[in-house]
Protein backbone atom coordinates (compact mmCIF):
# COMPACT_ATOMS: atom_id res chain seq x y z
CA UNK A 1 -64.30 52.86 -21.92
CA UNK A 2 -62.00 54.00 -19.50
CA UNK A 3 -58.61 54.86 -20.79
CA UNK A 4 -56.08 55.59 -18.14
CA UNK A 5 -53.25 57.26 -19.35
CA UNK A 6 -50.00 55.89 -17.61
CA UNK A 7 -46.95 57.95 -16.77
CA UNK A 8 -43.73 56.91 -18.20
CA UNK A 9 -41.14 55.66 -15.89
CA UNK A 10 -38.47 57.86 -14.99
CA UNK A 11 -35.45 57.16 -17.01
CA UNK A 12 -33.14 54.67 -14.46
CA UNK A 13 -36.08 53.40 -12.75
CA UNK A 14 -37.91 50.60 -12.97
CA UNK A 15 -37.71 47.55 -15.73
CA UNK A 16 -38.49 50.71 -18.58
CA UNK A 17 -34.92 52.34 -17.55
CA UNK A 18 -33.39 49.46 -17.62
CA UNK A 19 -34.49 48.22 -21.07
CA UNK A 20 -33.58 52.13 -22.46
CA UNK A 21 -30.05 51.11 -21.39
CA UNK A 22 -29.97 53.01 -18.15
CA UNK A 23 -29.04 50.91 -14.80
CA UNK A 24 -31.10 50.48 -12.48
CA UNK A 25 -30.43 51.98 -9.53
CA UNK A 26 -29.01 49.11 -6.54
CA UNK A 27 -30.62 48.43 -3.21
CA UNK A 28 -29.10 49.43 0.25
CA UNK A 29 -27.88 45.61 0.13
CA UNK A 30 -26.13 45.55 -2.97
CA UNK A 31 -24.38 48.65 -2.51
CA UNK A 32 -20.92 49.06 -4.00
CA UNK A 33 -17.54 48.23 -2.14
CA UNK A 34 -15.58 51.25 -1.68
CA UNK A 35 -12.00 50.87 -3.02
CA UNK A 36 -9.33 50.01 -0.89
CA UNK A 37 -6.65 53.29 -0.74
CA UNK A 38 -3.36 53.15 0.21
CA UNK A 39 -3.67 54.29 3.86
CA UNK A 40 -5.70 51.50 4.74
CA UNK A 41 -3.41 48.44 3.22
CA UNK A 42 -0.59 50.12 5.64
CA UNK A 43 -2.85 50.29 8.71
CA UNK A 44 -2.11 47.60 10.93
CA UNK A 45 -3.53 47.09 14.29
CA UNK A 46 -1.53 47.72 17.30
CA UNK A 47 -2.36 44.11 18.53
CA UNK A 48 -0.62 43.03 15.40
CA UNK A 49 2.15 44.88 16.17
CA UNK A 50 2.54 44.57 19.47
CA UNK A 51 2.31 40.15 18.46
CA UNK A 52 4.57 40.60 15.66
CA UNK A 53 7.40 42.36 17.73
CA UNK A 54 7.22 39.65 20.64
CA UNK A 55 7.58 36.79 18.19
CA UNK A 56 10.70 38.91 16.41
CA UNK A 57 11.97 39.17 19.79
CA UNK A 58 12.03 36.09 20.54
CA UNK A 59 13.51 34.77 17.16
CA UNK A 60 16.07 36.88 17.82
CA UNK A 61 16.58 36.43 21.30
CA UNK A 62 17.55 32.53 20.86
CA UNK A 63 19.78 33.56 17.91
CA UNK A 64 21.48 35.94 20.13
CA UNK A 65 21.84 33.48 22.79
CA UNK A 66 23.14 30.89 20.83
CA UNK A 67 25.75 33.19 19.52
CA UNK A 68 26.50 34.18 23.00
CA UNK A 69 27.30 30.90 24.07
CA UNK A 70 29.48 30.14 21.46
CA UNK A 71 31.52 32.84 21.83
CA UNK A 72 31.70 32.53 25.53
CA UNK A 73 32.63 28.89 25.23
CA UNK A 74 35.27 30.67 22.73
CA UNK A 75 36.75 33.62 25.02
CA UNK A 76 36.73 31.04 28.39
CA UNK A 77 39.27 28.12 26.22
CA UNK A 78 41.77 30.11 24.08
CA UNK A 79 44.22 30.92 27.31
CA UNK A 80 43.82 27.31 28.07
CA UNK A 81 44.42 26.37 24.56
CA UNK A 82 47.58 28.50 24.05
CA UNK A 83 48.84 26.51 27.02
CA UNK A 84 48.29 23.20 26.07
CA UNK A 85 51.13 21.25 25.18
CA UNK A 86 49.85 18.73 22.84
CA UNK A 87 47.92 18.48 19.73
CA UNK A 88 44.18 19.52 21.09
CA UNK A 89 42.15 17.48 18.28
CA UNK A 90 44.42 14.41 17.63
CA UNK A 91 46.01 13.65 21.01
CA UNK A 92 44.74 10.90 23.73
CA UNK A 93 46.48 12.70 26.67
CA UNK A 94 44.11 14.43 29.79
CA UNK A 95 46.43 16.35 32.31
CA UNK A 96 45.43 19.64 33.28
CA UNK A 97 46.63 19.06 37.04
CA UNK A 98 49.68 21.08 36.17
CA UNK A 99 48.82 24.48 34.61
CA UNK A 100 52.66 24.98 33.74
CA UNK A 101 52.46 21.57 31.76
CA UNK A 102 48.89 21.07 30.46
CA UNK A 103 48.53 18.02 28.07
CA UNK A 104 45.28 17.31 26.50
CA UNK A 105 43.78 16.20 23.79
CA UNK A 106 40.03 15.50 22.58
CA UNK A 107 40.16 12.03 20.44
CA UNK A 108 39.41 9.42 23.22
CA UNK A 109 36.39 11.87 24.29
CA UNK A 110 35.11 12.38 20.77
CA UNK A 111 35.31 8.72 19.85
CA UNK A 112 33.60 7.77 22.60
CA UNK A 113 30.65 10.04 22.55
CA UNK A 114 30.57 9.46 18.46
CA UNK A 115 30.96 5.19 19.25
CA UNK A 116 28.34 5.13 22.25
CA UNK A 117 25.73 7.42 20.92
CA UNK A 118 25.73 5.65 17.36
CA UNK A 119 25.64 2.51 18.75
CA UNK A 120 22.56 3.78 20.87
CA UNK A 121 21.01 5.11 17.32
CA UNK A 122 21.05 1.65 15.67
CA UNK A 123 19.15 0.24 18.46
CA UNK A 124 16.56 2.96 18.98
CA UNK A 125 15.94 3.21 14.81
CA UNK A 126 14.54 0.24 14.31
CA UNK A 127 12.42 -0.44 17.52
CA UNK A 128 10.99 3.62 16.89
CA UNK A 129 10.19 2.86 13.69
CA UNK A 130 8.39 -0.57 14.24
CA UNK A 131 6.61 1.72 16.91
CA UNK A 132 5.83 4.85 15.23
CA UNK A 133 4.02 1.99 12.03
CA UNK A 134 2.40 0.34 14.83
CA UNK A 135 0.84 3.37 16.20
CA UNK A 136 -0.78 5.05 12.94
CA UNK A 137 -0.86 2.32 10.89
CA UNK A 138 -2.07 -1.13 12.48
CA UNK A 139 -2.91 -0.60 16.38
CA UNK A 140 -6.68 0.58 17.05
CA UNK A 141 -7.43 4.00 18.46
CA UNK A 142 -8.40 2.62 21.65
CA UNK A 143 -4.68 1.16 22.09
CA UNK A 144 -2.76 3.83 20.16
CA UNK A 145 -3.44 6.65 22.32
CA UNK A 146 -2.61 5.35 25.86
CA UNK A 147 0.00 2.99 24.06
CA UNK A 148 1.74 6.53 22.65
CA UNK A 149 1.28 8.35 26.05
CA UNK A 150 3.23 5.81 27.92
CA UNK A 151 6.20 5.62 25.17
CA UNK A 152 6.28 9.36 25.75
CA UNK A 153 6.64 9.18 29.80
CA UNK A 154 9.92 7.93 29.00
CA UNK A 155 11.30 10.94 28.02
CA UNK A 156 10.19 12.71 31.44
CA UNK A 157 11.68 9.96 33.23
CA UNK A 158 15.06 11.79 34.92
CA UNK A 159 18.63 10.68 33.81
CA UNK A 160 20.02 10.03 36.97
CA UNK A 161 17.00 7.52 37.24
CA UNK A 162 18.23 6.30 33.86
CA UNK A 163 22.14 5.86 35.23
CA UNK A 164 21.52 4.02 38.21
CA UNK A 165 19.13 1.25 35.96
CA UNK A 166 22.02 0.63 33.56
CA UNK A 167 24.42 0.17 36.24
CA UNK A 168 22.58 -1.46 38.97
CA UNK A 169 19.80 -3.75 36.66
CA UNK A 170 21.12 -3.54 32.81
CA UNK A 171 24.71 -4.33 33.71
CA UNK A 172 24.99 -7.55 35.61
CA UNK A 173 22.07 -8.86 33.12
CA UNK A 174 24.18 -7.46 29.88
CA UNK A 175 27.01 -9.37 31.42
CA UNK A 176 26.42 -13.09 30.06
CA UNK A 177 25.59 -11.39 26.99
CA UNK A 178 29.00 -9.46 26.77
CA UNK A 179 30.91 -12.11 27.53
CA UNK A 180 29.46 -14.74 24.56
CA UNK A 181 30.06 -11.96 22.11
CA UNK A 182 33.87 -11.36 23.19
CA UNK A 183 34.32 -14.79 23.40
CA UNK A 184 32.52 -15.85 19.94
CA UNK A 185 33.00 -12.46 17.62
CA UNK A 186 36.27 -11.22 19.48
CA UNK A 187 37.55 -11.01 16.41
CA UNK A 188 35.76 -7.85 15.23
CA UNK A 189 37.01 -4.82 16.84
CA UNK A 190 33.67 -3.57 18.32
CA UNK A 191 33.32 -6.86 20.13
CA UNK A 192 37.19 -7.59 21.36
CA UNK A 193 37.97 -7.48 24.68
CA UNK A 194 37.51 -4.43 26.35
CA UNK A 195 39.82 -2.38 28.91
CA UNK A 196 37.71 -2.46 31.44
CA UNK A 197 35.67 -5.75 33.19
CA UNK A 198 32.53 -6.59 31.60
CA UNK A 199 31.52 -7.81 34.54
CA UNK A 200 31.31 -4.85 36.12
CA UNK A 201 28.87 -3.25 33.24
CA UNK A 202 31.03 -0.18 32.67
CA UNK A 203 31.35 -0.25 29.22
CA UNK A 204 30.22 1.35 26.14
CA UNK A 205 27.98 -1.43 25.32
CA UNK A 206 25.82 -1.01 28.47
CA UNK A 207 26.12 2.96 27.92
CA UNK A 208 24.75 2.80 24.22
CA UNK A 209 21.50 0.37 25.09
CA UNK A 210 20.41 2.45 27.86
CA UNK A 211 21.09 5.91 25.48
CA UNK A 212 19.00 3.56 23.30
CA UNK A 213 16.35 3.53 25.99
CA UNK A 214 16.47 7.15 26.28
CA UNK A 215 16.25 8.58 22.58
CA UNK A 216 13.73 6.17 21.66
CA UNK A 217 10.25 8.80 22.28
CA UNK A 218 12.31 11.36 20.80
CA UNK A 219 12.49 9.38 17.52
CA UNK A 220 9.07 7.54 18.55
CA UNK A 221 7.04 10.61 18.82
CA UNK A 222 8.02 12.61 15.73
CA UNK A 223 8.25 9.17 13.39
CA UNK A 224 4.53 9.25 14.76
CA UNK A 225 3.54 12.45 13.66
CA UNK A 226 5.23 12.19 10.15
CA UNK A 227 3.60 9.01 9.31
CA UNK A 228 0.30 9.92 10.54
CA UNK A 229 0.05 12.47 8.36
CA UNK A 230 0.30 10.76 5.44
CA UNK A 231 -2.32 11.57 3.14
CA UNK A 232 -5.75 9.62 3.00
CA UNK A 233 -6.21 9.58 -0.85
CA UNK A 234 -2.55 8.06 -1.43
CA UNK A 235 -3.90 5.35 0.78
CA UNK A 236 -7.16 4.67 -0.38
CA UNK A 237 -5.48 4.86 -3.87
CA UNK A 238 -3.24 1.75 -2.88
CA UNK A 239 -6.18 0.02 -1.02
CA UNK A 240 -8.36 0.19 -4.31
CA UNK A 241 -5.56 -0.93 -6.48
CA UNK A 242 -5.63 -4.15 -4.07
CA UNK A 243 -2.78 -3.70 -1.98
CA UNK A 244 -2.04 -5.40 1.39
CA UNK A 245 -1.83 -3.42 4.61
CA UNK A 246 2.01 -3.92 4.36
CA UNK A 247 2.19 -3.03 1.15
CA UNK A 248 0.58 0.17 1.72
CA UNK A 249 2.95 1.14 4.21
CA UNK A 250 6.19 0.65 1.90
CA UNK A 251 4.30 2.03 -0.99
CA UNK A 252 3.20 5.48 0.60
CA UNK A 253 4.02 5.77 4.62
CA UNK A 254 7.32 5.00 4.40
CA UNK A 255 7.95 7.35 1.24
CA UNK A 256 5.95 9.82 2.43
CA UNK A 257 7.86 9.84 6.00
CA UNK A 258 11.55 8.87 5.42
CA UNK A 259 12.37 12.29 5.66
CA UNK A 260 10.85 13.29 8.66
CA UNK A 261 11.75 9.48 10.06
CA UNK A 262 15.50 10.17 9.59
CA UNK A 263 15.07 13.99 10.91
CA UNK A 264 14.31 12.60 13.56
CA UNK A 265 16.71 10.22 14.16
CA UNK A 266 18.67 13.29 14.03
CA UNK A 267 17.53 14.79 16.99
CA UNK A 268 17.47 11.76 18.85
CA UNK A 269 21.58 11.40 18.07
CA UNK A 270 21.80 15.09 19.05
CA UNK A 271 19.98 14.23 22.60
CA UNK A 272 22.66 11.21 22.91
CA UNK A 273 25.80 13.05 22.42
CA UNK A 274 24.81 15.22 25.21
CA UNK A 275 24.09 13.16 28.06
CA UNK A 276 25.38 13.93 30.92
CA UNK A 277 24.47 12.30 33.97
CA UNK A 278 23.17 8.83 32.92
CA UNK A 279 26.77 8.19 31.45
CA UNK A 280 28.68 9.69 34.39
CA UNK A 281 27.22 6.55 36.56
CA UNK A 282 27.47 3.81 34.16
CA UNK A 283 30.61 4.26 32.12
CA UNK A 284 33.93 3.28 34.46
CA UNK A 285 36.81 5.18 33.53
CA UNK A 286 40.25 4.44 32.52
CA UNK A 287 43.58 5.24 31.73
CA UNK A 288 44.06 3.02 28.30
CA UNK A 289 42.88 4.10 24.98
CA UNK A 290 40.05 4.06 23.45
CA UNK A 291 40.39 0.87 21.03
CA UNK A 292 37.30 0.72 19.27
CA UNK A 293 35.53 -1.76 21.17
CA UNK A 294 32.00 -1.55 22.96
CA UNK A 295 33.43 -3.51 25.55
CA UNK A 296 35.81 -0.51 26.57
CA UNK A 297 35.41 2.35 29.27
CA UNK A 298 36.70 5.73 28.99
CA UNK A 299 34.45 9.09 29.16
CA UNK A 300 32.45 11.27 26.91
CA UNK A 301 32.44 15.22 26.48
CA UNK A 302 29.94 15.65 29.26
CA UNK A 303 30.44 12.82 31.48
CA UNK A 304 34.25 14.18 31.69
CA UNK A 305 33.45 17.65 32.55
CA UNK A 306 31.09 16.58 34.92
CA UNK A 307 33.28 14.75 36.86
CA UNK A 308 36.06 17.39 36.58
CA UNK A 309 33.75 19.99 38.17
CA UNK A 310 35.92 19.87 41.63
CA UNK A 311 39.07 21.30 39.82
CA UNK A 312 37.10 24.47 38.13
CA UNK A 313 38.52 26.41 40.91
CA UNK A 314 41.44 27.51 38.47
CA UNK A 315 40.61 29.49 34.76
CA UNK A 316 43.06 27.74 33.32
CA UNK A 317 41.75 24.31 34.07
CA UNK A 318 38.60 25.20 33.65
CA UNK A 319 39.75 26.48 30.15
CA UNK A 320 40.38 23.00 29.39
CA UNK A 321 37.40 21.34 29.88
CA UNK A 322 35.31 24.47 28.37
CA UNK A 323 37.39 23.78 25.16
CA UNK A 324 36.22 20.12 25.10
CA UNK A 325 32.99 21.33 25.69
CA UNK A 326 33.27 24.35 22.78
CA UNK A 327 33.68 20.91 20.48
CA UNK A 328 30.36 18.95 21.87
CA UNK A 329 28.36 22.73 21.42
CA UNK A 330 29.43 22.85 17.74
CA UNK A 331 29.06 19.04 17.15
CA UNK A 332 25.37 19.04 18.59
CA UNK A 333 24.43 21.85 16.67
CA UNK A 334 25.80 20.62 13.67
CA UNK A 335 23.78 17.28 14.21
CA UNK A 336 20.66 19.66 14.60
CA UNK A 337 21.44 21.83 11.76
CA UNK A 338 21.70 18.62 9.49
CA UNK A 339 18.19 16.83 11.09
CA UNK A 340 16.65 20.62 10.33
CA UNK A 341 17.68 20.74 6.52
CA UNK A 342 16.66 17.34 5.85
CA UNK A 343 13.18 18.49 6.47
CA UNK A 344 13.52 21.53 4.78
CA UNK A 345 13.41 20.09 1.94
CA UNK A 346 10.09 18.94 1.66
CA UNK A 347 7.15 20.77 1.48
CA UNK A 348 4.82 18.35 2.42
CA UNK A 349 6.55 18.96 6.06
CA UNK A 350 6.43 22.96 6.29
């Protein structure tokens, strides 16, 4: 017989070290991770840096600017303010003709901007929102897309452009309109007679459909995103409970999106308060009061300092109107500031 005598295994090698209790030694492959040290959790790349700097900067930057405005706006209006003669916030006067006797006062201006641009938000709310549902919820792909680009082309579309519609096209259409509603619901305030002719379309009521008009893709296109984001198992879960198409979008789009739907809203009342140019055209000014009816004339923050920029030629006029406009930077912001925190607080949004 041939009896081969076998060498034992080295100890650590092999299935024998393994069974003694020794570990076997790893492959190349399996080789331990080296720990992570200090040095190299503080390492950062200097492309990192170099991104992380510029996007400081620029969070910054806008902060800074922002701040620079407002106390620019600040600086320019307190000689003209220390001049003026009257109340600044409560009284209805404009004269700044006379720097030795300046009178004016913000309440027409800030009524009117407040009146015309909510009026223009209860139009657009409704039609963005019947939109936005339309879009995600019920219109096929094919249709949506194309369907959301045009709806969108009406925010590139300029102001002036905008203006000269309301006036020239809205107006004399608007005017049968105006006058049934003065005639029929004359008494409500909003729909008395106004101080200026309807027939002309100058009024508040023309102004606040075509700001209507204007803020609608605003409120369109982020109603669009919020609601198309709503999440696929809360509406498959309404779907397999039986639910109709409607009644999956008031049991889970329209919870899920209120937020963001009234957000922006926000924004879009933020764009209205400061339109310039578009107003300028169509509203007709006047000398009478602001008396709380649509059907009225009168000017708004920016439409008046945009036609007051021939008498800027003297600091102290130009005080005045930089005051009134001091009071549309801090209302617009504040408008933006609210539309921001009612998103922030939801983290489905962030």
């Amino acid at each position: 017989m041939n009896n081969r005598t076998v060498a034992p295994s080295p100890a650590g090698t092999g299935s024998t070290g393994a069974r003694a209790g020794v570990p076997a030694a790893r492959p190349d492959s399996e080789a331990p991770i080296p720990p992570t040290t200090e040095a190299d959790k503080t390492h950062v790349r200097p492309g990192d840096r170099i991104f992380a700097g510029l996007a400081t900067g620029s969070g910054v930057f806008i902060v800074v600017l922002i701040a620079a405005i407002g106390v620019f706006l600040l600086l320019q209006a307190i000689p003209s303010l220390a001049l003026d003669q009257v109340n600044f916030l409560t009284s209805r006067e404009w004269s700044t003709g006379d720097v030795n006797n300046m009178r004016y006062g913000i309440l027409d201006l800030l009524l009117v901007t407040v009146v015309s641009s909510a009026f223009a938000l209860v139009i657009a709310m409704p039609i963005a929102l019947g939109i936005a549902l339309f879009l995600t919820q019920y219109a096929p792909r094919r249709l949506a897309r194309p369907f959301a680009y045009v709806i969108d082309l009406l925010a590139a579309v300029p102001s002036i452009i905008f203006g000269l519609w309301g006036l020239l096209v809205l107006g004399p259409v608007l005017t049968p309109i105006g006058e049934w509603l003065t005639s029929n619901l004359g008494w409500i305030p909003l729909f008395a007679e106004g101080n200026v002719s309807i027939e002309l379309g100058g009024t508040i009521f023309t102004a606040g459909i075509v700001l209507a008009v204007m803020i609608l893709p605003i409120i369109t296109a982020v109603s669009r995103e919020v609601f198309d984001r709503t999440p696929v198992t809360h509406v498959e879960g309404a779907i397999a409970l039986g639910a109709t198409k409607w009644e999956v979008v008031r049991t889970t789009v329209l919870p899920f999106g209120k937020a963001g739907y009234v957000s922006a809203s926000m924004l879009g009342l933020g764009r209205a308060l400061g339109e310039t140019i578009a107003l300028t055209i169509i509203l007709s000014g006047t000398g009478a009061a602001f008396a709380w009816s649509l059907f009225d004339g009168g000017a708004t923050f920016a439409s008046k300092i945009a036609l007051a920029a021939p008498e800027f030629n003297d600091p102290r006029t130009a005080g005045a109107y930089i005051a009134a406009g001091l009071v549309l930077f801090v209302l617009t912001f504040g408008v933006n500031a609210i539309a921001r925190a009612i998103v922030a607080g939801h983290k489905e949004y962030e």
